[in-house]
N, C-alpha and C. Protein backbone atom coordinates (compact mmCIF):
# COMPACT_ATOMS: atom_id res chain seq x y z
N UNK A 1 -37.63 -20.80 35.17
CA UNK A 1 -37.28 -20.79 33.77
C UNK A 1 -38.29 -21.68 33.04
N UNK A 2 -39.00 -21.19 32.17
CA UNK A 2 -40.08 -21.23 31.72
C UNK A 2 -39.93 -21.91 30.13
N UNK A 3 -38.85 -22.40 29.71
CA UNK A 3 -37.95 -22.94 28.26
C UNK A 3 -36.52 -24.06 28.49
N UNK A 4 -36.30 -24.40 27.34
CA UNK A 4 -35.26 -25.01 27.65
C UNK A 4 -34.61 -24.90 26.21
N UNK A 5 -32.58 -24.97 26.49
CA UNK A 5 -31.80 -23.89 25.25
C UNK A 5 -30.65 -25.24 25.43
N UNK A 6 -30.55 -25.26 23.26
CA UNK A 6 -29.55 -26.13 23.41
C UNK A 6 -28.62 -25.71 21.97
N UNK A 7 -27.75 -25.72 21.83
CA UNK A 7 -26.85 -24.58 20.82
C UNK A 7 -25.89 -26.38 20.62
N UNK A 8 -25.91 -25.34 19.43
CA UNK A 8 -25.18 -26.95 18.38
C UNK A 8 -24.23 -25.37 17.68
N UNK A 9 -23.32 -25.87 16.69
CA UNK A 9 -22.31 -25.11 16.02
C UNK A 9 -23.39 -24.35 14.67
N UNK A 10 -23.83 -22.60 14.93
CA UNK A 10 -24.23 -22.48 14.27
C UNK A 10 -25.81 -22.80 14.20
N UNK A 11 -26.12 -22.75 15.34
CA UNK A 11 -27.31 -23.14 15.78
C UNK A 11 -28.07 -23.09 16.95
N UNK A 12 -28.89 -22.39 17.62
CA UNK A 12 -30.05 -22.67 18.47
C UNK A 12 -31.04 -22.97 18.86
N UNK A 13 -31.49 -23.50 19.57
CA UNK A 13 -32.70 -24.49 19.67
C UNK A 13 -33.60 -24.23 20.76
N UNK A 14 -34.18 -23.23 20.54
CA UNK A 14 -35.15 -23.25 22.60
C UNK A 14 -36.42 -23.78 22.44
N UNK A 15 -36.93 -24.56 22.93
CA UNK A 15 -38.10 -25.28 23.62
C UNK A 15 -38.82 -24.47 24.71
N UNK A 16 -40.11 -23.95 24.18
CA UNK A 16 -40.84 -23.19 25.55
C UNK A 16 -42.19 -24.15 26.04
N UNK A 17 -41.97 -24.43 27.09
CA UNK A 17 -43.26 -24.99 27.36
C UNK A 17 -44.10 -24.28 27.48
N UNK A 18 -45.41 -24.71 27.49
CA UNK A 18 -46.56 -24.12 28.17
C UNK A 18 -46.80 -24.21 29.66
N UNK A 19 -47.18 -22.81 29.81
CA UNK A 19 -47.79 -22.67 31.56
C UNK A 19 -49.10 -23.22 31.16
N UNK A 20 -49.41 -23.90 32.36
CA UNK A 20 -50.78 -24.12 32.58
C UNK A 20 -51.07 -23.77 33.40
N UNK A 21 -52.40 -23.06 32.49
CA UNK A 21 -53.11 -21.92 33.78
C UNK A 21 -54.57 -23.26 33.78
N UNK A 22 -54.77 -23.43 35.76
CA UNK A 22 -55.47 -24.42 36.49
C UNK A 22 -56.94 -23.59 36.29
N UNK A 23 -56.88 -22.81 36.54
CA UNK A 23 -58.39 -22.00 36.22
C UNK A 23 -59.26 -22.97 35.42
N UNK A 24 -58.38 -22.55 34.08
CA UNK A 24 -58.94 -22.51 32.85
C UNK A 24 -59.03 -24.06 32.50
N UNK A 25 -57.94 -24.89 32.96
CA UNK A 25 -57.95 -26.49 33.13
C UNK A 25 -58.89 -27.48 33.70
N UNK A 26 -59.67 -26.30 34.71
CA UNK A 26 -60.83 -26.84 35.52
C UNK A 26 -62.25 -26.51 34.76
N UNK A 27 -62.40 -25.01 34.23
CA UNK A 27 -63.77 -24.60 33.77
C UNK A 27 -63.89 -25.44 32.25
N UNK A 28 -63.07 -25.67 31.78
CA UNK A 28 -63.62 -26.33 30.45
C UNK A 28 -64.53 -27.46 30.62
N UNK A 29 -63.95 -28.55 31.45
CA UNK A 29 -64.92 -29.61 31.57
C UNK A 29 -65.88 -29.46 32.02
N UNK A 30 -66.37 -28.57 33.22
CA UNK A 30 -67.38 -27.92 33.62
C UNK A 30 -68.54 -27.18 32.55
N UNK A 31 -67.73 -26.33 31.88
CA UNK A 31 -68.46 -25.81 30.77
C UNK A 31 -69.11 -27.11 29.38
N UNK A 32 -68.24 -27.96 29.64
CA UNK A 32 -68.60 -29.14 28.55
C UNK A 32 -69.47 -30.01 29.49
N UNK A 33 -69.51 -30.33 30.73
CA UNK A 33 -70.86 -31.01 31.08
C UNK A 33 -71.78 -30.07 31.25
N UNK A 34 -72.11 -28.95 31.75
CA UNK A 34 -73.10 -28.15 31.58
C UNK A 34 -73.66 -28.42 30.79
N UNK A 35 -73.49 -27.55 29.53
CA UNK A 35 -73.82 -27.77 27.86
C UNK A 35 -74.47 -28.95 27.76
N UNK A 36 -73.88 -29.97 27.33
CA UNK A 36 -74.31 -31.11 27.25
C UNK A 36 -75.20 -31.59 28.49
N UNK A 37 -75.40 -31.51 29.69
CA UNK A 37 -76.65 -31.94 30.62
C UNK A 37 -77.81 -30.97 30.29
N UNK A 38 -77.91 -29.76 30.04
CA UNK A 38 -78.90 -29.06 29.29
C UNK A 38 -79.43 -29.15 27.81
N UNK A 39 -78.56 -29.56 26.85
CA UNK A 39 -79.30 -30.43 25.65
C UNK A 39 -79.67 -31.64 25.69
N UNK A 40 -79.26 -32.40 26.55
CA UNK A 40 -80.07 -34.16 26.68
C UNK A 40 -81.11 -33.92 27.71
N UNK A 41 -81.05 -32.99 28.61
CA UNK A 41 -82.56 -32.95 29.46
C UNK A 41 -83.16 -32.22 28.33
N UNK A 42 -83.03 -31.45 27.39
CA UNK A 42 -84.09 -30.24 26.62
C UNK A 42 -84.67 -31.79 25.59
N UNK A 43 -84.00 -32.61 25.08
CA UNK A 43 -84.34 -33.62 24.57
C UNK A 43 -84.66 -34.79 24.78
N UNK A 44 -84.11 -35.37 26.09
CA UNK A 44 -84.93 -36.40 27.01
C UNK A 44 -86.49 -35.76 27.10
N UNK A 45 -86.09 -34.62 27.76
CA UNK A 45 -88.50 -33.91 28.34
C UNK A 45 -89.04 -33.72 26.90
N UNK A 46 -88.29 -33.96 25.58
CA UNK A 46 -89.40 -33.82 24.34
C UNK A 46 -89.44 -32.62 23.70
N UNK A 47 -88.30 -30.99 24.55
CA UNK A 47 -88.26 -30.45 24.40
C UNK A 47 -87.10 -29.77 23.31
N UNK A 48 -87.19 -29.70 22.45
CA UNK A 48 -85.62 -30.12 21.51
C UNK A 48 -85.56 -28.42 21.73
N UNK A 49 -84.40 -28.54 22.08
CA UNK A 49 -83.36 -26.86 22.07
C UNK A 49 -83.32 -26.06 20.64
N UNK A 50 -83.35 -24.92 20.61
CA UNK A 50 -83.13 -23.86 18.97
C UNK A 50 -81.75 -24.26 18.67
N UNK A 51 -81.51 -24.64 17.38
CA UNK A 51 -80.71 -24.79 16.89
C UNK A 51 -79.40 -23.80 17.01
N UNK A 52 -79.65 -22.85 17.09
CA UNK A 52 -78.71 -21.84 17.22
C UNK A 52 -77.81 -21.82 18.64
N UNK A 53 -78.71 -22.12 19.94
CA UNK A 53 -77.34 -22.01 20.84
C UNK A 53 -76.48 -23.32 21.03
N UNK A 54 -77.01 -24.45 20.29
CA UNK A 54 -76.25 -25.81 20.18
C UNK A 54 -74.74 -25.27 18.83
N UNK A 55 -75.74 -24.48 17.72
CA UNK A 55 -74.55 -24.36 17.10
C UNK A 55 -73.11 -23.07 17.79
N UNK A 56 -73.95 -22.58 18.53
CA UNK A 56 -72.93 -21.50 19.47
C UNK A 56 -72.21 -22.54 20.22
N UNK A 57 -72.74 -23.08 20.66
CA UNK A 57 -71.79 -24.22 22.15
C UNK A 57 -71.06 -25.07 21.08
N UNK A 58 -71.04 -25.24 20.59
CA UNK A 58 -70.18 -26.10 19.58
C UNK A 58 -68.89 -25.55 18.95
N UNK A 59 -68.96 -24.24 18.36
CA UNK A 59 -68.09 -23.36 17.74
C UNK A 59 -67.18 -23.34 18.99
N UNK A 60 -67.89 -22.61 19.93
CA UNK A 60 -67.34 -21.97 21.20
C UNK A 60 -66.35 -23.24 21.92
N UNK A 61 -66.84 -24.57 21.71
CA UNK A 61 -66.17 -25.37 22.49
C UNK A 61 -65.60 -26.40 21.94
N UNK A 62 -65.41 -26.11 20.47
CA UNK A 62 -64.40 -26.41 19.80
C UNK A 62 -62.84 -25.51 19.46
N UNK A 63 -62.88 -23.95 19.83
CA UNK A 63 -62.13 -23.19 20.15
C UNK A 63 -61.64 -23.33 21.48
N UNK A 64 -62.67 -23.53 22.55
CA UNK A 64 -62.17 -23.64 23.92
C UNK A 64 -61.75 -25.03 23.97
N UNK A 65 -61.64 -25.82 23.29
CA UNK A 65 -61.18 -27.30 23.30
C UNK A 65 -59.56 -27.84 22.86
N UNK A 66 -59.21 -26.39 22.35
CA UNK A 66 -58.11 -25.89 21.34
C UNK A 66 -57.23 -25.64 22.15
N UNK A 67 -57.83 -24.21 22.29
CA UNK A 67 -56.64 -23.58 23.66
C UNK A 67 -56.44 -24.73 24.98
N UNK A 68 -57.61 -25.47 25.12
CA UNK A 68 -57.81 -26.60 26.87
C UNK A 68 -56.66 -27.27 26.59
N UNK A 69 -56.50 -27.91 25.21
CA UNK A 69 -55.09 -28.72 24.91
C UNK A 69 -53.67 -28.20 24.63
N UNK A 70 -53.68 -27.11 24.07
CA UNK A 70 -52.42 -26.67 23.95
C UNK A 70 -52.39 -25.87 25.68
N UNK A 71 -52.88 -25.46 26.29
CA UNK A 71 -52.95 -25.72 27.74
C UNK A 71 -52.15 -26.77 28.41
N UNK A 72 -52.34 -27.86 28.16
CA UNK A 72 -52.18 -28.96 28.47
C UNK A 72 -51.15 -29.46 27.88
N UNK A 73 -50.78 -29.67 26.79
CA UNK A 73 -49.37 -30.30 25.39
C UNK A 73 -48.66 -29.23 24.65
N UNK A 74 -49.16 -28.32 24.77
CA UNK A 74 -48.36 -27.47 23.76
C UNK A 74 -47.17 -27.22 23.98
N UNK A 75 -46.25 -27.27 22.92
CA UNK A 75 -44.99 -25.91 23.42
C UNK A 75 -44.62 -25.39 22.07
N UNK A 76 -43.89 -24.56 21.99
CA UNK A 76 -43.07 -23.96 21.10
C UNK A 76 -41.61 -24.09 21.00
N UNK A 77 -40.94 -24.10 19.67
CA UNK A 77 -39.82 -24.79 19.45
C UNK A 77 -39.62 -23.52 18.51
N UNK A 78 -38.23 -22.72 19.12
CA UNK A 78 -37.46 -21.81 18.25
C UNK A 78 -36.20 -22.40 17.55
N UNK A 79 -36.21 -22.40 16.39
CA UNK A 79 -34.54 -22.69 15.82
C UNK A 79 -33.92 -21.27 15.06
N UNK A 80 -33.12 -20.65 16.03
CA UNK A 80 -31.74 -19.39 14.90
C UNK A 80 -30.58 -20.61 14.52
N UNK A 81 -30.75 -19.98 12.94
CA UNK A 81 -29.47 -20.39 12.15
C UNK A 81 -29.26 -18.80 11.72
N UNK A 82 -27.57 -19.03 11.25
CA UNK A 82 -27.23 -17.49 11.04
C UNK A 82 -28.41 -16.98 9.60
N UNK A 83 -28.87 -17.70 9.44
CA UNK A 83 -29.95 -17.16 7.62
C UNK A 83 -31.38 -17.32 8.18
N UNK A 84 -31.83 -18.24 9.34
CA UNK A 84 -33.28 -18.08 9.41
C UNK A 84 -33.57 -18.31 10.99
N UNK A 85 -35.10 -18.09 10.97
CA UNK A 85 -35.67 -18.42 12.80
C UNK A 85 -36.84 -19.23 12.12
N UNK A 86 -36.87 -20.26 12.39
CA UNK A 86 -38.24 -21.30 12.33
C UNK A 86 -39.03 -21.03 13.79
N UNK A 87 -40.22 -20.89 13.48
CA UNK A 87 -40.76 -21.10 14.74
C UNK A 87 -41.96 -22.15 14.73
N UNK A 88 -41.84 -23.29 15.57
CA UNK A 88 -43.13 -24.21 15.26
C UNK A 88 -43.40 -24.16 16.79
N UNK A 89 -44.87 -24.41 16.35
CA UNK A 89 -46.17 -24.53 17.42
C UNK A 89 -46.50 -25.94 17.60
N UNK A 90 -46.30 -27.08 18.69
CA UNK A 90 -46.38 -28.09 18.01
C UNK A 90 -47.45 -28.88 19.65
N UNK A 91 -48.40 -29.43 19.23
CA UNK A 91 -49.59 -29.95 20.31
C UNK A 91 -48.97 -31.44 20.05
N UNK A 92 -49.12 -32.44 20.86
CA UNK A 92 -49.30 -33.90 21.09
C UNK A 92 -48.46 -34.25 19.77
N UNK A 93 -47.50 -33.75 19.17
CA UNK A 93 -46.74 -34.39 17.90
C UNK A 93 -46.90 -33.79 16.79
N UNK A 94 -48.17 -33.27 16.76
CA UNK A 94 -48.83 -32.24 14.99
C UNK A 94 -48.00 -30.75 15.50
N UNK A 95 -47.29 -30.20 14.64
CA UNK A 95 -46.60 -29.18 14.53
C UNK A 95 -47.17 -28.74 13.32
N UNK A 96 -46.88 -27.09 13.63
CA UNK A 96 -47.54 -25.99 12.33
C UNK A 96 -46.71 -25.07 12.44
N UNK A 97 -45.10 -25.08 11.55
CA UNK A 97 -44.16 -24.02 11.42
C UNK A 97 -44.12 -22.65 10.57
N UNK A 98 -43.44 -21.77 11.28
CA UNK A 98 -43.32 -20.80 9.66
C UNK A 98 -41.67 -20.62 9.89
N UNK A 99 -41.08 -19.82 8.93
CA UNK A 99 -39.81 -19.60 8.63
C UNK A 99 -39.56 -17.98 8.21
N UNK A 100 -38.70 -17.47 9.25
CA UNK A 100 -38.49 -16.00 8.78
C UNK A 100 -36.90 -16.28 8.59
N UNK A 101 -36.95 -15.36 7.43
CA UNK A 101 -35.31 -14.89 6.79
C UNK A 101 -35.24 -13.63 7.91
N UNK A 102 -34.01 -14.06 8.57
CA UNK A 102 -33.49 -13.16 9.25
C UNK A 102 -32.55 -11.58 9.01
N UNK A 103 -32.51 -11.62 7.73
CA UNK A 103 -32.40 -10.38 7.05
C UNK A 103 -33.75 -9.54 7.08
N UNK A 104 -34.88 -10.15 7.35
CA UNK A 104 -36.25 -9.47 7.13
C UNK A 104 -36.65 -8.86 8.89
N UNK A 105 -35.75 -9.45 9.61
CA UNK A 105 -36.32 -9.60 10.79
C UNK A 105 -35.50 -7.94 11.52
N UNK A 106 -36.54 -7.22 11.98
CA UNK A 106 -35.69 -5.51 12.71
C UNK A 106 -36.73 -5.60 13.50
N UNK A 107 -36.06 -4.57 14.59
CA UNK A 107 -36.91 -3.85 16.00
C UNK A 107 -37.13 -5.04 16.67
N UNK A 108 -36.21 -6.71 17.32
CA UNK A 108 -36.46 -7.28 18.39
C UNK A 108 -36.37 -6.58 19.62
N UNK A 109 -37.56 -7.07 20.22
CA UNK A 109 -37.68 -6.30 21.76
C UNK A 109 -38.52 -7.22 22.48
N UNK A 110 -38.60 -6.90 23.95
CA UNK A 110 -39.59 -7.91 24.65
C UNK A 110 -40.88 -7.18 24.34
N UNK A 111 -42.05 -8.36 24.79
CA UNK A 111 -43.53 -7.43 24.16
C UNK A 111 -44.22 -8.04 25.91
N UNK A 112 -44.32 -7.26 26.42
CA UNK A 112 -45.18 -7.30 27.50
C UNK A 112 -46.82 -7.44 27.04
N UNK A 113 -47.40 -8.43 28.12
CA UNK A 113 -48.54 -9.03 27.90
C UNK A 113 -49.33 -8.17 28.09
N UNK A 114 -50.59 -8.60 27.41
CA UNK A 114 -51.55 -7.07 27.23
C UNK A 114 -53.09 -7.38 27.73
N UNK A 115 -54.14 -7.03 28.27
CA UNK A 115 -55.37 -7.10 28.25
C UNK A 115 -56.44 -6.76 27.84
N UNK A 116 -56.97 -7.45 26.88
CA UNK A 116 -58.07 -7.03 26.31
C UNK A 116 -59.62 -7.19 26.65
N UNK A 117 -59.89 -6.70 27.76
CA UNK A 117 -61.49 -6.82 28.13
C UNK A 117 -60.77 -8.15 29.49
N UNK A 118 -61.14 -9.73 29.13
CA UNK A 118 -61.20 -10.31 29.97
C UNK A 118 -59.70 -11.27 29.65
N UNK A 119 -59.82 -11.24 28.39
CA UNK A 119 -58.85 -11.89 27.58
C UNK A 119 -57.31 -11.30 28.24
N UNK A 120 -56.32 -12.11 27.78
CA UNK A 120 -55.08 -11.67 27.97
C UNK A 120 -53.59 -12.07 26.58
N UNK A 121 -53.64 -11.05 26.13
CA UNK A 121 -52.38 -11.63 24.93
C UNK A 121 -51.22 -11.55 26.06
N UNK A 122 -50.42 -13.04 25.68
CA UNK A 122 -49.41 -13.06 26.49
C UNK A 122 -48.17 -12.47 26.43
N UNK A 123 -47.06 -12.52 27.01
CA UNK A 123 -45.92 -11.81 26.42
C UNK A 123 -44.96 -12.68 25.90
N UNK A 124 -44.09 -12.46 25.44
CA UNK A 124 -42.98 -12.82 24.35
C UNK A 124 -41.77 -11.97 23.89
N UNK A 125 -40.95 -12.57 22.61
CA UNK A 125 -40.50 -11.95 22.36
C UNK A 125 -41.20 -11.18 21.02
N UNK A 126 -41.03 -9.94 20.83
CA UNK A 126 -41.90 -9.39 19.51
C UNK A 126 -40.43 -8.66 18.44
N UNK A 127 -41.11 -8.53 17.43
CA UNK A 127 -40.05 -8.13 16.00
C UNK A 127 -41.05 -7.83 15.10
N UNK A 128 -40.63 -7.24 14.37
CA UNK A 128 -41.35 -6.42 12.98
C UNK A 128 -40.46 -7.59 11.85
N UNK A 129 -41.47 -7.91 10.91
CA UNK A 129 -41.34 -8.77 9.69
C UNK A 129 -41.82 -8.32 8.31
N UNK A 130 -41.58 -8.29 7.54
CA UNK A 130 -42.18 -7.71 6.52
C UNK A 130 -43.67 -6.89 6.26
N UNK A 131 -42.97 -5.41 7.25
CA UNK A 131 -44.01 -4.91 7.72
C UNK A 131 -45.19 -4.70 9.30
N UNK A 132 -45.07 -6.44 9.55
CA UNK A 132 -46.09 -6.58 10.27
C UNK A 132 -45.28 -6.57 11.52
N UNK A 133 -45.78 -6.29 12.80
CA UNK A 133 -45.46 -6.52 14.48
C UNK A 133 -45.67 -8.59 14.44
N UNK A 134 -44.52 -9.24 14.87
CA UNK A 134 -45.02 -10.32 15.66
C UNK A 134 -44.75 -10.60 17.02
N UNK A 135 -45.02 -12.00 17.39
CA UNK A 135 -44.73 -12.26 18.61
C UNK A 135 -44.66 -13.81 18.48
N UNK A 136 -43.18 -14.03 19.34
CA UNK A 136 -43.31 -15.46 19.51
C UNK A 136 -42.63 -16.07 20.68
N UNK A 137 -43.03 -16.90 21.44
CA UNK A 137 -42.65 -17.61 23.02
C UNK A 137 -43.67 -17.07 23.96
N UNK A 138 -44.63 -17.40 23.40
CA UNK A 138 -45.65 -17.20 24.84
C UNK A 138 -45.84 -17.53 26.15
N UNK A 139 -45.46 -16.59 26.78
CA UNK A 139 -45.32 -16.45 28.21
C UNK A 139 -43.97 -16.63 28.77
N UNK A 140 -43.33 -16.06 28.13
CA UNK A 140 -41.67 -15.79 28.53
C UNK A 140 -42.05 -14.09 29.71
N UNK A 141 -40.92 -14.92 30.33
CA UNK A 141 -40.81 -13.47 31.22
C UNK A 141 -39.88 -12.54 30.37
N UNK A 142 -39.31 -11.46 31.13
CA UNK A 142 -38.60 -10.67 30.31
C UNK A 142 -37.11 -11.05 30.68
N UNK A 143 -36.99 -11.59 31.93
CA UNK A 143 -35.58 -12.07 32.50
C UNK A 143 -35.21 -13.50 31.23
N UNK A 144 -36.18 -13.97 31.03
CA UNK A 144 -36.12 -15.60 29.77
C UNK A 144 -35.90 -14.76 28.60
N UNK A 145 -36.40 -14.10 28.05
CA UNK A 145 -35.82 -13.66 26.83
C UNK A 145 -34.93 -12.71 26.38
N UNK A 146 -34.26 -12.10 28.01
CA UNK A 146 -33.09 -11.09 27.68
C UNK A 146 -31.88 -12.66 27.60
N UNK A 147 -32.18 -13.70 28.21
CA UNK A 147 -31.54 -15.06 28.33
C UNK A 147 -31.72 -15.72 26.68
N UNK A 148 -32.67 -15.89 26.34
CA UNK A 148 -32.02 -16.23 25.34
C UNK A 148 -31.59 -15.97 24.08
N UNK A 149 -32.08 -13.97 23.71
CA UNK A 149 -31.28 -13.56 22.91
C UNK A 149 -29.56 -13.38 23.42
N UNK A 150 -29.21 -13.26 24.58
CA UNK A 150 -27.91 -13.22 25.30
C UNK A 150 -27.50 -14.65 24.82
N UNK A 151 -28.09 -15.82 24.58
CA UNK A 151 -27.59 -16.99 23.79
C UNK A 151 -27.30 -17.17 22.85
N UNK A 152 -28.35 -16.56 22.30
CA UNK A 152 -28.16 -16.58 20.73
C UNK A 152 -27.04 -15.66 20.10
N UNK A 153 -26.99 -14.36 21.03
CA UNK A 153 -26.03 -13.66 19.91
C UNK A 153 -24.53 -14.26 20.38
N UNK A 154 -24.17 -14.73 21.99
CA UNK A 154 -23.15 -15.63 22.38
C UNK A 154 -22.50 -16.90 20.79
N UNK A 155 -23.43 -17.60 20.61
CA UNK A 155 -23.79 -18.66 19.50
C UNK A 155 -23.37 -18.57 18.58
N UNK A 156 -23.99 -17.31 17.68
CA UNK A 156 -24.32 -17.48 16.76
C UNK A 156 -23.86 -15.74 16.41
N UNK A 157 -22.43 -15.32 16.32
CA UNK A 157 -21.92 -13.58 16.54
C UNK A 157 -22.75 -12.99 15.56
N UNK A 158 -23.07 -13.56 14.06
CA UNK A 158 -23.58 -12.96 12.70
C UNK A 158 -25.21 -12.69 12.96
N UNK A 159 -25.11 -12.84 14.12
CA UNK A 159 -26.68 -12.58 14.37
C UNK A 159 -26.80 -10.83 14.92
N UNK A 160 -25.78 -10.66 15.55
CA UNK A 160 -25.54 -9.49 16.15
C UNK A 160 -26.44 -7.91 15.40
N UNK A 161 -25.81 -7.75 13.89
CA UNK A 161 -26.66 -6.98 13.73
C UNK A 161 -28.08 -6.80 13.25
N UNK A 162 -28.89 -8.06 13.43
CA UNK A 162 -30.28 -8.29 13.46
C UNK A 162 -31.02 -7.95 15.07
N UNK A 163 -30.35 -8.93 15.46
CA UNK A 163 -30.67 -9.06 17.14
C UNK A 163 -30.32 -8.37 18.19
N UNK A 164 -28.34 -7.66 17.47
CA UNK A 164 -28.05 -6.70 18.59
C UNK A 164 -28.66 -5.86 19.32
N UNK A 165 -29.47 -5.33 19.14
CA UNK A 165 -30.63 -4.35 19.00
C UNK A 165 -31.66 -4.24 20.10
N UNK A 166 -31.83 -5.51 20.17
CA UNK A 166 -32.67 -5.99 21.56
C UNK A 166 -33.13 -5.26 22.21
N UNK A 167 -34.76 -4.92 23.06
CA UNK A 167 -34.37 -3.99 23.83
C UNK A 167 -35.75 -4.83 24.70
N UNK A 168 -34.74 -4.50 26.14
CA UNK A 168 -36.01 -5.64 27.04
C UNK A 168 -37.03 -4.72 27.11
N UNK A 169 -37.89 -3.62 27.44
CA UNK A 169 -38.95 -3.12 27.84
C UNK A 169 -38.69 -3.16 29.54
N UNK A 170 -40.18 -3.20 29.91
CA UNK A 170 -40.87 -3.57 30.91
C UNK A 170 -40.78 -4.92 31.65
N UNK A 171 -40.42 -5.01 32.59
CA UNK A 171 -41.24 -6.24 33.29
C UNK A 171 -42.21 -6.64 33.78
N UNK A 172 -43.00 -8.03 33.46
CA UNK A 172 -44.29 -7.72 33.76
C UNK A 172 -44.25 -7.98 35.26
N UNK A 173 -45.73 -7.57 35.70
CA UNK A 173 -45.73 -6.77 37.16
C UNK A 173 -45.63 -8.01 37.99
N UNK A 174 -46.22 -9.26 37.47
CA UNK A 174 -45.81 -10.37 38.53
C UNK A 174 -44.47 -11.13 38.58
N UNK A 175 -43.22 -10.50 37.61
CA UNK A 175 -42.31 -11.20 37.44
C UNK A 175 -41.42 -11.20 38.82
N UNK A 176 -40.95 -12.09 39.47
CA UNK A 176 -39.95 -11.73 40.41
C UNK A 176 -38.66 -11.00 39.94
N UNK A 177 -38.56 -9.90 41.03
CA UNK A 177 -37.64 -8.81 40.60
C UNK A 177 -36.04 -9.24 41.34
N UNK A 178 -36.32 -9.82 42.49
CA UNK A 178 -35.54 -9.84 43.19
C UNK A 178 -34.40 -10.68 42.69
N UNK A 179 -33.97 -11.31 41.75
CA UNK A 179 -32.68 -12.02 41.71
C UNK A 179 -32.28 -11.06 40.00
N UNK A 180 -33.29 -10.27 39.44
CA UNK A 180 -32.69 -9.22 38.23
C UNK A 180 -32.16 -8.04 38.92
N UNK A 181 -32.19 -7.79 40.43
CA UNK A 181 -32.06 -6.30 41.23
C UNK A 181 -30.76 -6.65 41.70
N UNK A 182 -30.03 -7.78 42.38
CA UNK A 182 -28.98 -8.28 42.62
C UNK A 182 -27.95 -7.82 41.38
């Protein structure tokens, strides 16, 4: 279990941590001494580097410096009240929330993780919002989020015909099957 759920009167609260993927925990620093031992030798030998792939390694590893930490600190914090879902993103203490009116909120379902080239969008739970597809709890299995809409509508009954609706999908292919087959 990949979150943690705490229900007050009229209220839910799940906490998702972040997985940390070790891969990616290891190549950053690697990729950041590289970089940097190839611009102080290009400038120690007298040889000053083109401006352009210093400004690439910089962009690049200020994005990869992003994800390395929320890697590392991140989690996500869901709150249902019967009128709204806050969802904040919150690293080392700095949080960045938004707020959906749950009258706006149709079509919850699980969203199985997707691959793009090398990249991977993770899975969650997904809903349509004024218009748009979202997604939020990254890297919930599908067994965690049939769990905690099964909380929430337990909780919180007036949620029912927003959320009733639910529909798990797929499981993703590495999820253990064996205690959802029981």
């Amino acid at each position: 279990m990949g979150y943690s759920l705490s229900a007050a009167p009229n209220k839910v609260t799940v906490v998702i941590a972040r997985r940390v993927k070790l891969p990616f925990l290891l190549f950053f620093p690697l990729w950041v001494a590289v970089w940097v031992t190839l611009v102080l030798k290009g400038v120690c030998n007298g040889q000053p580097q083109s401006i352009f792939p210093i400004i690439f390694f910089g962009l690049a590893t200020m994005l990869m410096a992003y994800a390395w930490l929320w890697n590392l600190g991140g989690k996500e914090e869901l709150q249902f009240t019967a009128s709204a879902l806050t969802w904040k993103r919150i690293l080392f203490g700095i949080s960045h929330s938004r707020l959906f009116s749950i009258k706006g909120i149709y079509n919850p379902h699980f969203e199985n993780s997707q691959g793009h080239g090398k990249s991977r969008t993770p899975s969650g739970i997904g809903f349509s919002y004024e218009g748009r597809q979202l997604r939020i709890g990254d890297d919930l299995t599908q067994r965690d989020a049939k769990e905690i809409v099964a909380a929430l509508l337990r909780q919180i009954p007036g949620l029912r015909q927003y959320w009733g609706a639910y529909t798990e999908g797929l499981p993703e292919l590495d999820e253990d099957l064996s205690r959802t087959l029981k």
